[in-house]
C-alpha atoms as a PDB file:
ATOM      1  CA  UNK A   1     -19.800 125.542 -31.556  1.00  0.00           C
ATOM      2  CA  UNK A   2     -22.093 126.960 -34.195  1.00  0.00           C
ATOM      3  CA  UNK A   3     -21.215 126.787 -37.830  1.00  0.00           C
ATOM      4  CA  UNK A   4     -22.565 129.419 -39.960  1.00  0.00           C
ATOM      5  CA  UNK A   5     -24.297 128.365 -42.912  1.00  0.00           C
ATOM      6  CA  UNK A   6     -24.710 130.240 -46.163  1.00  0.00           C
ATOM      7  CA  UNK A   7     -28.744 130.584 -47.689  1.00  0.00           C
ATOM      8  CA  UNK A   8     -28.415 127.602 -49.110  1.00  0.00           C
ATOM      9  CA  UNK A   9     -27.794 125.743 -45.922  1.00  0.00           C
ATOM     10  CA  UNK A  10     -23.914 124.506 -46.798  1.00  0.00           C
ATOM     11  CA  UNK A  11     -21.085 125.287 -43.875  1.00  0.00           C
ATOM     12  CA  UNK A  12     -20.338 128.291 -44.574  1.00  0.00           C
ATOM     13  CA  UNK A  13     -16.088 128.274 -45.817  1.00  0.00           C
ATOM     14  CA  UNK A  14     -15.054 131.692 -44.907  1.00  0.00           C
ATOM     15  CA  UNK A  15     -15.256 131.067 -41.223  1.00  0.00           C
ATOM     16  CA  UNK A  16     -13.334 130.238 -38.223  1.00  0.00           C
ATOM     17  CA  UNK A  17     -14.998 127.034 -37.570  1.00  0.00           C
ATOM     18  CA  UNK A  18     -14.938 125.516 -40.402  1.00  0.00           C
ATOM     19  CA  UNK A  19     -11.017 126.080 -41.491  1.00  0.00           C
ATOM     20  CA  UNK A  20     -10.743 124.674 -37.610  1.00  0.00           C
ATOM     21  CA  UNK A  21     -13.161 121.318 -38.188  1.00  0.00           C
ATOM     22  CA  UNK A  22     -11.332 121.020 -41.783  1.00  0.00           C
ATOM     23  CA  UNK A  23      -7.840 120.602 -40.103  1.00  0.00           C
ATOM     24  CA  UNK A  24      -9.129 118.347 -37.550  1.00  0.00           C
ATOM     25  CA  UNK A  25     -10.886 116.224 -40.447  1.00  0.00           C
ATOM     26  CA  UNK A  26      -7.573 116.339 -41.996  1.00  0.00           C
ATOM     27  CA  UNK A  27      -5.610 115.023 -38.901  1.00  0.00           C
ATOM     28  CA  UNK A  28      -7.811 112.579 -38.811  1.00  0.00           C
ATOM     29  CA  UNK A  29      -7.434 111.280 -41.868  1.00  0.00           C
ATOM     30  CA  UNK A  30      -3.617 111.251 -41.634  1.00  0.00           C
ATOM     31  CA  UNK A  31      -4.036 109.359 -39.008  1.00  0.00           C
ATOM     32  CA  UNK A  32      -6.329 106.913 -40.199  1.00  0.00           C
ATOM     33  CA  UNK A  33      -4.004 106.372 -43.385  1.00  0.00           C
ATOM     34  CA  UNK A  34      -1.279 105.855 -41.140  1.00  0.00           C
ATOM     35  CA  UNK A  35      -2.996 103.032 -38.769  1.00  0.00           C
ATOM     36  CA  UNK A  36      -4.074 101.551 -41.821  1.00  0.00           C
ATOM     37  CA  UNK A  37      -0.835 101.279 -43.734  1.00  0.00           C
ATOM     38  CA  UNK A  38       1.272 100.095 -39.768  1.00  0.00           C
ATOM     39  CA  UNK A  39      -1.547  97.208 -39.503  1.00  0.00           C
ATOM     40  CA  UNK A  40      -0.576  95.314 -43.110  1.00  0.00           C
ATOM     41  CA  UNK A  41       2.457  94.284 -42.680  1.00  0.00           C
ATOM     42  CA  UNK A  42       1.361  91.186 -40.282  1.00  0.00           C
ATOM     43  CA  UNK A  43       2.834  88.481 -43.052  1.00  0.00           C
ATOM     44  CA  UNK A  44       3.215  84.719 -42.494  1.00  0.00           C
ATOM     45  CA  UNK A  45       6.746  83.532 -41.373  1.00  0.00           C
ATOM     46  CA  UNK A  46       6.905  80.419 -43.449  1.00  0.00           C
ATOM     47  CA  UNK A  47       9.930  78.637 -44.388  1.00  0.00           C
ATOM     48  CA  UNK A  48      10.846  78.442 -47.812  1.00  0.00           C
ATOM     49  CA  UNK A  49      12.828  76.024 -49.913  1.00  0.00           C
ATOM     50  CA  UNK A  50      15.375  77.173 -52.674  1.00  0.00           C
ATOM     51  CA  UNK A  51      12.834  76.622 -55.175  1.00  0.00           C
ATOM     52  CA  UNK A  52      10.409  79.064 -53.591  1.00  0.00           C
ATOM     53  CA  UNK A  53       8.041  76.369 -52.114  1.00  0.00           C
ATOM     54  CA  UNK A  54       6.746  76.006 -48.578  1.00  0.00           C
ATOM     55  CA  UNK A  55       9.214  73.845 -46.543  1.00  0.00           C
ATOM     56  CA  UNK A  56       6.682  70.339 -46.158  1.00  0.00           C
ATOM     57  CA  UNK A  57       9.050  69.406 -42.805  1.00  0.00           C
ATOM     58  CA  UNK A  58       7.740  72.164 -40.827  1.00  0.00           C
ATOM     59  CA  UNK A  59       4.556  72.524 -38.914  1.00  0.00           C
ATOM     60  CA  UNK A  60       3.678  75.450 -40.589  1.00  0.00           C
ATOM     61  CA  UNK A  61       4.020  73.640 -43.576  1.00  0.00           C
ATOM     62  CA  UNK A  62       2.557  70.296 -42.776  1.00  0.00           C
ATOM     63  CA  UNK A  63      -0.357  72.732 -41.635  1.00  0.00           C
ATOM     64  CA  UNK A  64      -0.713  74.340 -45.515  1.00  0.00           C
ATOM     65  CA  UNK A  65      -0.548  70.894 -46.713  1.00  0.00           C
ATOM     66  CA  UNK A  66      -3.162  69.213 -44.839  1.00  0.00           C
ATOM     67  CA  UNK A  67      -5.470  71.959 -45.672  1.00  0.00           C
ATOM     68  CA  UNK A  68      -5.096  71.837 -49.604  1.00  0.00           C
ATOM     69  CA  UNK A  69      -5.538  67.564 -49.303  1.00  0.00           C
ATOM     70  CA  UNK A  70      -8.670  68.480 -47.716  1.00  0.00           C
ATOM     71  CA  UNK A  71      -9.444  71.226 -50.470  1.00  0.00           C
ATOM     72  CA  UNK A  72      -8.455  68.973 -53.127  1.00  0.00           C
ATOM     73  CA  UNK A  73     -10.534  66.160 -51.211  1.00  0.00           C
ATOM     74  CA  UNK A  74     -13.797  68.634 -51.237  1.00  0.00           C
ATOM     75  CA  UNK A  75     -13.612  69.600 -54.670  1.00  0.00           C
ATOM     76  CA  UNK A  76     -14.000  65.812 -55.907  1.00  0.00           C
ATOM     77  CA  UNK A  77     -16.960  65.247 -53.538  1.00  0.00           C
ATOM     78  CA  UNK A  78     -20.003  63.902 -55.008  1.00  0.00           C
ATOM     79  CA  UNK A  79     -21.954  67.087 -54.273  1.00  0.00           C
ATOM     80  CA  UNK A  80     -19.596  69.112 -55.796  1.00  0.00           C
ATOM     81  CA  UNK A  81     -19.315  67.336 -58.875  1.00  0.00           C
ATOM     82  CA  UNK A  82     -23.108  67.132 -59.322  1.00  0.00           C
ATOM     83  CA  UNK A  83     -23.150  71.112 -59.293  1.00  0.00           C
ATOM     84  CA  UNK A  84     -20.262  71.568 -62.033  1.00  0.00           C
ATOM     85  CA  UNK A  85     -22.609  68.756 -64.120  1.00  0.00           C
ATOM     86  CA  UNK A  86     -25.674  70.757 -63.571  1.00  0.00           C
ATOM     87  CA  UNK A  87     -24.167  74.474 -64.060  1.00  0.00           C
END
């Protein structure tokens, strides 16, 4: 498939070709936007309490806290608080 051009070397827009490889650009898109928007809903299933809080008696939620002692464990480190006293 040849696409015309016009003297300054752009597709030309009057023809066949192009109105055909602008709707397939166009499906393609659509479709795109639609994957996209079908993949982000992949949320977390953690329980909640009333308050709002992650449920600490589950294993999802034993999980989430073991990993913010260690976080909270990291950010005291010795290295850590020789670069905030030489910042």
């Amino acid at each position: 498939m040849a696409v015309k051009t016009t003297a300054a070397g752009k597709m030309d827009k009057r023809t066949k070709e192009y109105k055909e490889l602008k709707e397939r650009l166009a499906k393609a898109r659509a479709s795109k936007a639609k994957a996209s928007t079908t993949t982000k809903k992949t949320t977390t299933t953690l329980k909640k309490t009333a308050s709002g809080k992650v449920d600490k008696r589950t294993k999802e939620g034993k999980a989430v806290c073991e990993r913010m002692a260690k976080a909270r464990k990291a950010k005291n480190s010795l290295a850590n608080r020789l670069k905030r006293l030489f910042r």
